[in-house]
N, C-alpha and C. Protein backbone atom coordinates (compact mmCIF):
# COMPACT_ATOMS: atom_id res chain seq x y z
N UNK A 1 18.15 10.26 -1.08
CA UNK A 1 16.72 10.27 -1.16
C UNK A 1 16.32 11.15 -2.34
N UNK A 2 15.30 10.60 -3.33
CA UNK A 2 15.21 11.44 -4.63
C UNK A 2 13.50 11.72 -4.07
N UNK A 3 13.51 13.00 -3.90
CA UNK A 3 12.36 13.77 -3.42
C UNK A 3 12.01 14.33 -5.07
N UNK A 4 10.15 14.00 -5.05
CA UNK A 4 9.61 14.10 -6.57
C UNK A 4 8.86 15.53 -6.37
N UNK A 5 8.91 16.00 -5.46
CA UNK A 5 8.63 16.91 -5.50
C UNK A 5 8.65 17.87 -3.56
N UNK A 6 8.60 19.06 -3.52
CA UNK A 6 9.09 19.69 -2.13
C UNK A 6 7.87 19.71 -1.60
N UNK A 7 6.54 19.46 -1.97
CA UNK A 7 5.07 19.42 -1.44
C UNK A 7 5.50 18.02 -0.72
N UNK A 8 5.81 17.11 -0.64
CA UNK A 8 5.89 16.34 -0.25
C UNK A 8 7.35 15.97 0.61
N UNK A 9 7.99 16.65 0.79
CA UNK A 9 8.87 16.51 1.58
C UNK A 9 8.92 16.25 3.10
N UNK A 10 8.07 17.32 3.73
CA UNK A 10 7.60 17.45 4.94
C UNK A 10 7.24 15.57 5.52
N UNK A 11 6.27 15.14 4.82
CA UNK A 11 5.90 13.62 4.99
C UNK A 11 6.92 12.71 4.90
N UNK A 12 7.87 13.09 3.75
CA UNK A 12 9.04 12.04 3.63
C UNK A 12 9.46 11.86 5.06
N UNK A 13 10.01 13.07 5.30
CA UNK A 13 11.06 13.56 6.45
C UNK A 13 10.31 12.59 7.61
N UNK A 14 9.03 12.58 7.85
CA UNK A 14 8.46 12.88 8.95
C UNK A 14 8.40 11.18 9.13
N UNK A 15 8.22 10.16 8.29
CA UNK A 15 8.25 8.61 7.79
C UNK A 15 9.28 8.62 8.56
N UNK A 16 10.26 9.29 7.52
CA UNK A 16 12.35 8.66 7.46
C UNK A 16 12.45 8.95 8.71
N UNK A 17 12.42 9.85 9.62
CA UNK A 17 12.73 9.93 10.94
C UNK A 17 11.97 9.15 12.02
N UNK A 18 10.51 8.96 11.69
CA UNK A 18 10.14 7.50 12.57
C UNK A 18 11.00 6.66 12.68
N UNK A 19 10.73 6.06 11.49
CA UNK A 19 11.74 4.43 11.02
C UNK A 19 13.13 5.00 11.76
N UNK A 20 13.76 5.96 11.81
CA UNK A 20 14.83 5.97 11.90
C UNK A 20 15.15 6.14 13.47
N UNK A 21 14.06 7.10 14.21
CA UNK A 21 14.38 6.76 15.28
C UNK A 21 13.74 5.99 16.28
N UNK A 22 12.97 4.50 15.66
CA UNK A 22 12.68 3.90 16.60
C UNK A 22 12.83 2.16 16.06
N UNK A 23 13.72 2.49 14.76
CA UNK A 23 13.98 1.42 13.72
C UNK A 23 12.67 0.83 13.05
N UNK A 24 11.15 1.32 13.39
CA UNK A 24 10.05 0.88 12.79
C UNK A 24 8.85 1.77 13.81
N UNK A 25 7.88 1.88 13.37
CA UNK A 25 6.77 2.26 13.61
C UNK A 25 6.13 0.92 14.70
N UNK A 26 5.94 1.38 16.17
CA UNK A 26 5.11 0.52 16.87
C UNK A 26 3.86 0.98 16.77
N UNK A 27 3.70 -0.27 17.45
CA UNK A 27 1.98 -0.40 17.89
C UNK A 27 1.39 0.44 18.68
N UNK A 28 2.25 0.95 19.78
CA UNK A 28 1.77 1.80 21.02
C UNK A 28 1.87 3.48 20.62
N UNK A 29 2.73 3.61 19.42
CA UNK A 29 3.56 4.78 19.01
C UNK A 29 2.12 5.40 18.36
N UNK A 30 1.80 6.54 17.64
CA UNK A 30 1.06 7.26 16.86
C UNK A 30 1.23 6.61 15.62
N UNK A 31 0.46 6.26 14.74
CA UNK A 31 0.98 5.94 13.72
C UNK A 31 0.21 7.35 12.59
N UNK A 32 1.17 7.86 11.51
CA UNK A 32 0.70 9.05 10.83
C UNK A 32 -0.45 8.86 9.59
N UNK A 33 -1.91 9.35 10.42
CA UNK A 33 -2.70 9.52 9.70
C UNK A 33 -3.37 8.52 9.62
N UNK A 34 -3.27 7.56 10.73
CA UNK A 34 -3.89 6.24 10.57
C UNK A 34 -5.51 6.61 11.42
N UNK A 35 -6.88 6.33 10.64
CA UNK A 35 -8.35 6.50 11.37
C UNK A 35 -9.14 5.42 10.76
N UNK A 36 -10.01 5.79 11.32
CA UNK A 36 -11.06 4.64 11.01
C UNK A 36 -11.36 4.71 9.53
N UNK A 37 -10.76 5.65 9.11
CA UNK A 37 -10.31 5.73 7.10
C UNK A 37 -9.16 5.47 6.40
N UNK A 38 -8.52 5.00 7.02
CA UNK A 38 -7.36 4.67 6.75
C UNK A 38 -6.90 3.79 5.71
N UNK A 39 -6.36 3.75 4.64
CA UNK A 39 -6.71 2.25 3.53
C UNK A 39 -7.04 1.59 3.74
N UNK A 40 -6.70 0.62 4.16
CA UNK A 40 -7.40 -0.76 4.12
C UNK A 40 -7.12 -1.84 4.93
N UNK A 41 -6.83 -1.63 6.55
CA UNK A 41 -6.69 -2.25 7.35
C UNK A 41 -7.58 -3.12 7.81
N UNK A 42 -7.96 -4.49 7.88
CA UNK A 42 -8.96 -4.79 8.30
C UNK A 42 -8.55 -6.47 9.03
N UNK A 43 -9.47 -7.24 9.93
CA UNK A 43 -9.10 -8.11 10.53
C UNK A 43 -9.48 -9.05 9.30
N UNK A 44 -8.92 -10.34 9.27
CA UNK A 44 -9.03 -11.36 8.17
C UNK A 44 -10.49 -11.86 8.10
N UNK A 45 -11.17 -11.79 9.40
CA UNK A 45 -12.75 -12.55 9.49
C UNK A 45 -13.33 -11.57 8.45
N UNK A 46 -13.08 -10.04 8.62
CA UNK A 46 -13.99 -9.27 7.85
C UNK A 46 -13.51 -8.57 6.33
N UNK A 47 -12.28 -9.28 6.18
CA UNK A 47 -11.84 -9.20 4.75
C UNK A 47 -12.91 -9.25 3.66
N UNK A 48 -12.93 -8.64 2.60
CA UNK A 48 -14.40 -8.27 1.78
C UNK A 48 -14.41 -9.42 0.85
N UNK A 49 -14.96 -9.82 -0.10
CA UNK A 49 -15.20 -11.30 -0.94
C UNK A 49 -15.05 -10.17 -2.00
N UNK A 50 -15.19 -9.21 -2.34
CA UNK A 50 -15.23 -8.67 -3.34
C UNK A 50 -14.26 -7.29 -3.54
N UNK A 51 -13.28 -7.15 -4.25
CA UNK A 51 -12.61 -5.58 -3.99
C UNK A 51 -12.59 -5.51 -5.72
N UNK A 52 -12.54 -4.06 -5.80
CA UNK A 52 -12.96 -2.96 -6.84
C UNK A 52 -11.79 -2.25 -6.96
N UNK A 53 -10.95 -2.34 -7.74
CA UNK A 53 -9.76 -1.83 -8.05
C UNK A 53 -10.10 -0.54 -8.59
N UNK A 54 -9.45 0.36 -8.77
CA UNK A 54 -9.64 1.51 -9.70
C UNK A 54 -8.16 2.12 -9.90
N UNK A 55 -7.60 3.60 -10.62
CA UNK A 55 -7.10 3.96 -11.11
C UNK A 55 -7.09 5.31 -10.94
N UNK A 56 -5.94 6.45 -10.41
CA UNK A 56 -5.82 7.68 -10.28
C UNK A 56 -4.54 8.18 -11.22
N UNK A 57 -4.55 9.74 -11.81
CA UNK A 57 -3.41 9.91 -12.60
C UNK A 57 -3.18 10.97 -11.72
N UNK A 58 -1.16 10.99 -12.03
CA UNK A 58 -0.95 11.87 -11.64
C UNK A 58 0.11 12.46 -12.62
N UNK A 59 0.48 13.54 -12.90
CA UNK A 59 1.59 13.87 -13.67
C UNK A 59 2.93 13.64 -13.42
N UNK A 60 3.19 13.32 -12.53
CA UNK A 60 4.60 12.93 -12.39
C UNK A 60 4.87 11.56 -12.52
N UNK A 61 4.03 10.52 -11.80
CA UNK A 61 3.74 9.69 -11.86
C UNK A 61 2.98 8.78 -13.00
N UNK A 62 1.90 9.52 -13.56
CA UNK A 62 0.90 8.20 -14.79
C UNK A 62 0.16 7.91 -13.61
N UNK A 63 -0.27 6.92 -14.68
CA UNK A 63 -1.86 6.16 -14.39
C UNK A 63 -1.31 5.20 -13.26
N UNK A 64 -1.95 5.21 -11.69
CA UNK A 64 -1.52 4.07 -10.70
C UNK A 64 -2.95 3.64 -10.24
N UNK A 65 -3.17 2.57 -9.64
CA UNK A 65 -3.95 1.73 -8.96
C UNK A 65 -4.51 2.61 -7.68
N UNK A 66 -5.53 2.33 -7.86
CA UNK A 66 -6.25 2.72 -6.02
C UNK A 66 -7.26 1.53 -5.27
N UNK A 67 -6.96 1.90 -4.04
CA UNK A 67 -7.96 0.92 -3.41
C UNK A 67 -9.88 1.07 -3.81
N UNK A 68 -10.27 0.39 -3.50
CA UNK A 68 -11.98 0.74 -3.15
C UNK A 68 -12.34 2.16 -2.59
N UNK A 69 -11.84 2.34 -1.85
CA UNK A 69 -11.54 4.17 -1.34
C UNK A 69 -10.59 5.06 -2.15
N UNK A 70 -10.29 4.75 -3.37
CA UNK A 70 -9.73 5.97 -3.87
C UNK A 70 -8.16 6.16 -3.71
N UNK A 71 -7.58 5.22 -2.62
CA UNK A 71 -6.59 5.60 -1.83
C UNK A 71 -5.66 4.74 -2.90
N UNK A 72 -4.19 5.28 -3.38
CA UNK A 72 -3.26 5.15 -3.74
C UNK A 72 -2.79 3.64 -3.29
N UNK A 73 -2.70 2.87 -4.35
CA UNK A 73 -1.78 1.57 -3.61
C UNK A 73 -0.22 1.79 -4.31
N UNK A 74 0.60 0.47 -3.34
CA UNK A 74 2.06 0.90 -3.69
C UNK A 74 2.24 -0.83 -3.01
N UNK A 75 3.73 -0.46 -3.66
CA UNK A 75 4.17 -2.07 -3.99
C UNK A 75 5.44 -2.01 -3.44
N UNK A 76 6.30 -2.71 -2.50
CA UNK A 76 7.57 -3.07 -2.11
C UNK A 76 8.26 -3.54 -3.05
N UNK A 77 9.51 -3.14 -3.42
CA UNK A 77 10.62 -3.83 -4.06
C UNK A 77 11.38 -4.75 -4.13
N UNK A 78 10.98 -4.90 -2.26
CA UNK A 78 11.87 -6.48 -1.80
C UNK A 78 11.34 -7.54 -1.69
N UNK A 79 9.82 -7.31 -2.33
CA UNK A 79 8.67 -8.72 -1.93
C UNK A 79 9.20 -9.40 -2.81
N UNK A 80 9.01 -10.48 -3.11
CA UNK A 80 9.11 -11.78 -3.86
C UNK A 80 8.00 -11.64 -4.69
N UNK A 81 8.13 -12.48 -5.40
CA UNK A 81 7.13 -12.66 -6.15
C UNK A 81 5.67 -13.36 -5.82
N UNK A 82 4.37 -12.41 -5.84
CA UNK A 82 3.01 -13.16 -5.01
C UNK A 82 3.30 -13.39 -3.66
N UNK A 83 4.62 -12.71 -2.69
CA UNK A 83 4.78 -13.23 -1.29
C UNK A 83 4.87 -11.56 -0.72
N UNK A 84 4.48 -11.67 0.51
CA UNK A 84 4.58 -10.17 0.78
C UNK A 84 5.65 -10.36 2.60
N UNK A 85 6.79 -9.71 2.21
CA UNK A 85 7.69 -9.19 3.37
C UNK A 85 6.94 -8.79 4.42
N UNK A 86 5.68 -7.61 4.36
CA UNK A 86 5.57 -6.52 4.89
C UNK A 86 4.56 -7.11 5.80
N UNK A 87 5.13 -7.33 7.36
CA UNK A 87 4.07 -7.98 8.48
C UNK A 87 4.52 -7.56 9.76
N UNK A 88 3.58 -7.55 10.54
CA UNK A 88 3.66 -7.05 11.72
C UNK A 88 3.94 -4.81 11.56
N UNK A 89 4.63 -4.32 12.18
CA UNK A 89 4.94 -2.90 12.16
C UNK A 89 5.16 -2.23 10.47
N UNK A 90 5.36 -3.05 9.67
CA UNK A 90 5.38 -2.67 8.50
C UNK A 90 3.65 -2.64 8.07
N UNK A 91 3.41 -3.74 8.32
CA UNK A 91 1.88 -3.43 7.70
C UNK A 91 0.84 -2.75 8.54
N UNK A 92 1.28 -2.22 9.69
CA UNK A 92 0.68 -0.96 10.24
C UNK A 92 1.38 0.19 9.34
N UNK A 93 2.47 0.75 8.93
CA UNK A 93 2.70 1.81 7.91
C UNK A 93 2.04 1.74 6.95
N UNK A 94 2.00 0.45 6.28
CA UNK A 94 1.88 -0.05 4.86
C UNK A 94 0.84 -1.12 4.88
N UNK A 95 -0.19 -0.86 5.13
CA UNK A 95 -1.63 -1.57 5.44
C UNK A 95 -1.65 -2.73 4.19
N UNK A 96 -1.78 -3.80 3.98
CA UNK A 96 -1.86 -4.91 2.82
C UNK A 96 -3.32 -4.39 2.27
N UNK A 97 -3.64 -4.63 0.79
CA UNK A 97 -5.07 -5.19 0.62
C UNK A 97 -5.86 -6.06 0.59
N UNK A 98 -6.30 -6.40 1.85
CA UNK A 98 -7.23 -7.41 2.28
C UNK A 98 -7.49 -8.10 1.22
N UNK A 99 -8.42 -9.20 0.96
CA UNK A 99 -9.16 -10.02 0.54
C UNK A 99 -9.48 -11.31 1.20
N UNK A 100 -10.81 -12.08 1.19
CA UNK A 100 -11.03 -13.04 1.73
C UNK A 100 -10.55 -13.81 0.56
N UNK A 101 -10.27 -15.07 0.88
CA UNK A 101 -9.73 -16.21 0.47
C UNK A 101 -9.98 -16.58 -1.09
N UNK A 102 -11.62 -17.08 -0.99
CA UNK A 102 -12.48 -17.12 -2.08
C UNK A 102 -12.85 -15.62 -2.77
N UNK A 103 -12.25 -14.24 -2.82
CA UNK A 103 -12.57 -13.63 -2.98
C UNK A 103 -12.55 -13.39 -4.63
N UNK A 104 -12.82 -12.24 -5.13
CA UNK A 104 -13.07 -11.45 -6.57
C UNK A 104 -12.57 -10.19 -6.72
N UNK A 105 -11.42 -10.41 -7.16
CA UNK A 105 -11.16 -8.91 -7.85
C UNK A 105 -11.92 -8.72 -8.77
N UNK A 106 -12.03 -7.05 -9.18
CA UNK A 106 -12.52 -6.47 -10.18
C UNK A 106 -11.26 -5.23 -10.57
N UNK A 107 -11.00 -5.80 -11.26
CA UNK A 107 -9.78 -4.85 -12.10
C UNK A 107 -10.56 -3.48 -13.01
N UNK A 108 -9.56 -2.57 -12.80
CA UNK A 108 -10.16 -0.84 -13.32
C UNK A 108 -10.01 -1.30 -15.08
N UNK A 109 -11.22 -0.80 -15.75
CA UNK A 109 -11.51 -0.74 -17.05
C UNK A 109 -9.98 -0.30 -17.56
N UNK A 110 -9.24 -1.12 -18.78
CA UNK A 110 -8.52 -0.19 -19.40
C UNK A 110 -6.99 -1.10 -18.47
N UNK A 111 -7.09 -1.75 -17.74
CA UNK A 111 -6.22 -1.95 -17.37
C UNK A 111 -5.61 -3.51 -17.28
N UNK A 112 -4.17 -3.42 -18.32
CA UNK A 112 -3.69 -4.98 -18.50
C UNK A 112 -2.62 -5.83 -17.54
N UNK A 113 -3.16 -6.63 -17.05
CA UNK A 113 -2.05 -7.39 -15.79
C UNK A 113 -2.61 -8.22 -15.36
N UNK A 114 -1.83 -9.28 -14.22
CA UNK A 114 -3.02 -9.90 -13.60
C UNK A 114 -2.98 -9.34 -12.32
N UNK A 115 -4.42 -9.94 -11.76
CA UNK A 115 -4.78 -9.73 -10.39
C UNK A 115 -5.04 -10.89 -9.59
N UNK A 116 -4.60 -10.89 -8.50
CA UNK A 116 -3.97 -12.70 -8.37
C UNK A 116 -4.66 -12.58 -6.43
N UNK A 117 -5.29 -13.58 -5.83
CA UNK A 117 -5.29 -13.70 -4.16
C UNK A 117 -3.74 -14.47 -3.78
N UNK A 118 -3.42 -13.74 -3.04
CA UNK A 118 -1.86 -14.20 -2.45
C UNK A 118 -2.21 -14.96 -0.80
N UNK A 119 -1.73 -15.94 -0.22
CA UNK A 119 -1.73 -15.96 1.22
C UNK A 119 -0.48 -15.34 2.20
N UNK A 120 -0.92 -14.48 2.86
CA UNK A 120 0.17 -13.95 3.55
C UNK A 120 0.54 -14.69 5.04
N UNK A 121 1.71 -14.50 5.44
CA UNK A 121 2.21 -15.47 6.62
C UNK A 121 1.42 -15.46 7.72
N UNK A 122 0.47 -14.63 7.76
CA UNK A 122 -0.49 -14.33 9.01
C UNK A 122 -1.73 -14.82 8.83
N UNK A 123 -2.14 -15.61 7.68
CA UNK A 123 -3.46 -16.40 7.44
C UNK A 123 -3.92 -15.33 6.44
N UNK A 124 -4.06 -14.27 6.88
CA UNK A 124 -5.20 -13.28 5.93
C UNK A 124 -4.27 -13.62 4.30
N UNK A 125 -4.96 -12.85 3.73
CA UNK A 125 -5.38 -13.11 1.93
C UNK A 125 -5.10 -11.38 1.24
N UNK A 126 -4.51 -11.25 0.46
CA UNK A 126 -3.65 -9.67 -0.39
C UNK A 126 -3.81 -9.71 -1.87
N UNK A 127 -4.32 -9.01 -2.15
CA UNK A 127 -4.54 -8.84 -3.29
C UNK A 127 -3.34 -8.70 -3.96
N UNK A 128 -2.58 -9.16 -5.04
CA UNK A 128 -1.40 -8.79 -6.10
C UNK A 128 -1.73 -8.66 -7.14
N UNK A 129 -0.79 -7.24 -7.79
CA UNK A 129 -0.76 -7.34 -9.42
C UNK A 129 0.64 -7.75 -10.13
N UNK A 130 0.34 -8.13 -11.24
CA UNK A 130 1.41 -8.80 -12.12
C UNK A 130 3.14 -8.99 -10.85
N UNK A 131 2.37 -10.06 -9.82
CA UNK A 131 3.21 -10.56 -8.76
C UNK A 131 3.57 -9.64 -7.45
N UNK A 132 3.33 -8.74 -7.70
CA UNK A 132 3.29 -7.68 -6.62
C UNK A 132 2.71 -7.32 -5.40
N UNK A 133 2.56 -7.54 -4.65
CA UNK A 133 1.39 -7.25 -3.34
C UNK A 133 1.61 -5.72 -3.47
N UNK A 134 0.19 -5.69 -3.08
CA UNK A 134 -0.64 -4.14 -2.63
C UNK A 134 -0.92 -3.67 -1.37
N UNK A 135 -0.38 -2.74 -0.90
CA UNK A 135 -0.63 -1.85 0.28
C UNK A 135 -1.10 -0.81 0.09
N UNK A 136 -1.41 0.03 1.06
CA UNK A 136 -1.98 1.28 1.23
C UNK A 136 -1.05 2.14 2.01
N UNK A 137 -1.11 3.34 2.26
CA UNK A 137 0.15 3.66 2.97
C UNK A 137 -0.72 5.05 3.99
N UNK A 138 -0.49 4.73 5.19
CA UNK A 138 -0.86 5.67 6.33
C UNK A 138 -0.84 7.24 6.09
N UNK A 139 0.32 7.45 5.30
CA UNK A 139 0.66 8.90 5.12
C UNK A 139 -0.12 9.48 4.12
N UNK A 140 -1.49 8.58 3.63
CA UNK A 140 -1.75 9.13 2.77
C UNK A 140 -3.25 9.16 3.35
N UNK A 141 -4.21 10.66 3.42
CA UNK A 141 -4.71 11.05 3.87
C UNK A 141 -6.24 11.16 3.28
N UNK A 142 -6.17 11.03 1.81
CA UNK A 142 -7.08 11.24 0.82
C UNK A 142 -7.13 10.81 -0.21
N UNK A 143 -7.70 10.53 -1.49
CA UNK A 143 -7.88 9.85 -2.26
C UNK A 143 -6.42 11.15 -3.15
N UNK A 144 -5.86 10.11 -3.78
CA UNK A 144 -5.21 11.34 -4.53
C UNK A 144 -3.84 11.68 -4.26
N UNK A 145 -3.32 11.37 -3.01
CA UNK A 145 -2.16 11.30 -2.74
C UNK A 145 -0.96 10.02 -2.59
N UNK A 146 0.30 10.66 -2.83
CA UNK A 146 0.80 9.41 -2.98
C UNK A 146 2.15 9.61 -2.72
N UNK A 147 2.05 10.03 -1.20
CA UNK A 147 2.96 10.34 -0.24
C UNK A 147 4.21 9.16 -0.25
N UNK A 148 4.09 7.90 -0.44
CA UNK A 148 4.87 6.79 0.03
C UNK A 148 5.93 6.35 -0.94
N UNK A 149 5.53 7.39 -2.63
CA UNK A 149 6.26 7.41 -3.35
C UNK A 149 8.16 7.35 -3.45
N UNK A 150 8.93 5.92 -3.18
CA UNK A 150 10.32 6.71 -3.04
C UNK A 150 10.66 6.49 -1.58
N UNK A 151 9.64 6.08 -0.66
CA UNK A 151 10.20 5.88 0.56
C UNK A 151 10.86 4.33 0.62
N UNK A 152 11.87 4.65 1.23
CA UNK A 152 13.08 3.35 1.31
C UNK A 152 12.82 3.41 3.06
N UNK A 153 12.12 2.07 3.35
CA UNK A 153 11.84 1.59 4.74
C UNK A 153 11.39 0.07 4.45
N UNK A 154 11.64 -0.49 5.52
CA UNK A 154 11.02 -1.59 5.61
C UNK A 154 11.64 -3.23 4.40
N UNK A 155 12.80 -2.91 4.35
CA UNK A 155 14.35 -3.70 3.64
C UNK A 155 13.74 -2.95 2.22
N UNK A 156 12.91 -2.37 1.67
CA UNK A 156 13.07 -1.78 0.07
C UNK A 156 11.89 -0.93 0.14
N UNK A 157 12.36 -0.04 -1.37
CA UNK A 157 11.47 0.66 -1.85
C UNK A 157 10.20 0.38 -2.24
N UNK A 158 9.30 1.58 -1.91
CA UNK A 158 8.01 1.84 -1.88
C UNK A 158 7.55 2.73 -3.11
N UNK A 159 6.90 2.11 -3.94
CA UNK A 159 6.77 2.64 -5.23
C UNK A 159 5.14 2.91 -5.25
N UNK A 160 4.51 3.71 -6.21
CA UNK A 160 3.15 3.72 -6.72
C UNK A 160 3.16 2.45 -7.36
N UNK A 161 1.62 1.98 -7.23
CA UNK A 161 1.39 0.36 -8.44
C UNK A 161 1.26 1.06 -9.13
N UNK A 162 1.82 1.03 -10.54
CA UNK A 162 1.56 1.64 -12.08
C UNK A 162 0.42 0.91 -12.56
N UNK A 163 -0.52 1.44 -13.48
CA UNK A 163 -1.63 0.84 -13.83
C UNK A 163 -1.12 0.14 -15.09
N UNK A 164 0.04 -0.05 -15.81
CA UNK A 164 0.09 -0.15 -17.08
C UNK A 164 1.55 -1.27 -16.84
């Protein structure tokens, strides 16, 4: 495990030992840091027609993607291309970004890629960049953090979306 820094360790640990001792995060279980603020969990009826991408820097990291709330998105390693792995107990860790069907991205000023509506196996609709699906990640509490950095769960790695 390549830890980017020891501020963030505590969270790693605290992920890696869920997953590890219950092979995934249930439904009935606590899930960490999950509230009625939580990225971007939402039922498919009330998926938004419109999402607002934006952009947070960090120094270790660069310029990455955020949700409508500020909140850090991150991208699986093992998705396919425009298809997203991450369903059922994974996307309670790793919340997808909604979109309704017919929806509209609005991509952050300054930033080159595409932004694509994906259909995921569960009917609802995910926003992707340059083929990637977007999540949000539970462990992350506030706009600004980007706890999920490096976590290996859920068949691959969990990276920041790079804005660039």
């Amino acid at each position: 495990m390549n830890l980017i820094s020891t501020r963030r360790q505590p969270m790693r640990l605290l992920a890696i030992a869920l997953l590890v001792a219950g092979g995934s995060i249930g439904a009935a279980e606590p899930v960490i840091g999950l509230s009625s603020s939580s990225p971007v969990v939402m039922p498919a009826a009330t998926a938004p027609t419109r999402v607002t991408i934006g952009t947070g820097t960090s120094p270790a990291l660069g310029r990455y993607l955020t949700s409508p709330n500020g909140r850090t998105l991150y991208t699986l390693s093992s998705d396919p291309t425009n298809r997203s792995r991450c369903i059922g107990r994974c996307a309670e860790a790793w919340p997808p970004l909604l979109i309704a069907a017919n929806g509209k991205v609005v991509p952050p000023s300054g930033v080159t890629g595409s932004f694509v509506i994906v259909a995921r196996s569960d009917g609802t609709h995910q926003v992707s960049f340059d083929g990637h699906p977007l999540y949000g990640f539970v462990g992350d509490t506030a706009p600004g953090q980007t706890n999920g950095e490096g976590i290996v769960a859920f068949g691959g790695t969990w990276h920041v979306a790079k804005a660039s």
